[in-house]
Protein backbone atom coordinates (compact mmCIF):
# COMPACT_ATOMS: atom_id res chain seq x y z
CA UNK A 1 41.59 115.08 117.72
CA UNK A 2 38.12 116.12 118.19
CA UNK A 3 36.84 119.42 116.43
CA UNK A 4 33.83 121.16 117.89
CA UNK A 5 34.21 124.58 116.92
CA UNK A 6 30.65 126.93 116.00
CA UNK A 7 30.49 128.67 112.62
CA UNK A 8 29.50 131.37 114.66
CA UNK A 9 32.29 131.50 117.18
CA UNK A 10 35.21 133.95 116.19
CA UNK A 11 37.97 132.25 117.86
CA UNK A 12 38.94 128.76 119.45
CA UNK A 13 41.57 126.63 120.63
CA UNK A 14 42.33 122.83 120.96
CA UNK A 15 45.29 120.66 122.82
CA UNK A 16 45.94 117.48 120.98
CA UNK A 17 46.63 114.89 124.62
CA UNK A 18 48.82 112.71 122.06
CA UNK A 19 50.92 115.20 120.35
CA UNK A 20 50.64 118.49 122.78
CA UNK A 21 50.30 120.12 120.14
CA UNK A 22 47.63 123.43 120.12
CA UNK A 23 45.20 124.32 117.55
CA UNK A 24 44.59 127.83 117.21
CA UNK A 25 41.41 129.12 115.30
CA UNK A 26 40.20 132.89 114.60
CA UNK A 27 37.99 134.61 112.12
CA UNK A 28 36.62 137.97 111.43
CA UNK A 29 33.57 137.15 109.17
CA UNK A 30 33.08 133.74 110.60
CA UNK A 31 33.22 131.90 106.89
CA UNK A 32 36.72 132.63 106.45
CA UNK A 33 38.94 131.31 109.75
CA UNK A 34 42.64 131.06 110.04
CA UNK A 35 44.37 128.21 111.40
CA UNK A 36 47.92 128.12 113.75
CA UNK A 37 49.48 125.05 115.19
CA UNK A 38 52.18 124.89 117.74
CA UNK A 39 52.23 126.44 121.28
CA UNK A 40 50.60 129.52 122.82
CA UNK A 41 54.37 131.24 122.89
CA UNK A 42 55.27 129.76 119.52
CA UNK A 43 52.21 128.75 116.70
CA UNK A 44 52.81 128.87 112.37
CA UNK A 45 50.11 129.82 110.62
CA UNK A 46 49.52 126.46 108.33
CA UNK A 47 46.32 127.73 106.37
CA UNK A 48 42.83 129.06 106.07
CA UNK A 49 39.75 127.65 105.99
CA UNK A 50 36.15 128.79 104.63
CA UNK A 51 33.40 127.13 105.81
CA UNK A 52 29.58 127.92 105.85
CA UNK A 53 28.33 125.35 108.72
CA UNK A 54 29.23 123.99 111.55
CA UNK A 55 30.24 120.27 110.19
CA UNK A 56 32.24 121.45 107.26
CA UNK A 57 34.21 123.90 109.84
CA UNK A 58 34.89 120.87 111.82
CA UNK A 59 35.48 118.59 109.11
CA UNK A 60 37.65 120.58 107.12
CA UNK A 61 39.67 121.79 110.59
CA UNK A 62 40.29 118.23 111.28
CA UNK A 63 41.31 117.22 107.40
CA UNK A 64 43.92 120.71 107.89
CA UNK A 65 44.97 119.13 111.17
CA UNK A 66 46.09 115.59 109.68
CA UNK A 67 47.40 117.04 106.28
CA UNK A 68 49.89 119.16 109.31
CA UNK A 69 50.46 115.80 110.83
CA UNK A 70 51.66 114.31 108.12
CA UNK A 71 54.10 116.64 106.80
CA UNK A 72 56.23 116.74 109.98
């Protein structure tokens, strides 16, 4: 799944084609952002993230995204 979320965006959403599975992303502050997966009725939270650019948001959304992945 590709991540391209801002740092400076306070909320954002992605649809994994393979899985249909929905990423759900939100922050207050935009360095600390909380992370759902599952489906607009029904999403867990599975963690939070805090990030200070851009590519670490991204990068550390998609390393939260496999670790999820795996554990099912």
């Amino acid at each position: 799944m590709n991540f391209n979320m801002s740092i400076e965006d306070n909320f954002a959403s992605f649809i994994d084609e393979d899985t249909g599975q929905s990423v759900f992303v939100d922050s207050f502050d935009n360095e600390e952002f909380d992370v759902r997966i599952g489906t607009i009725s029904d999403s867990k939270p599975v963690g939070s993230i805090i990030a200070h650019s851009t590519e670490e948001l991204n990068k550390k959304l998609a390393e939260l995204y496999q670790k999820f992945q795996g554990e099912k």
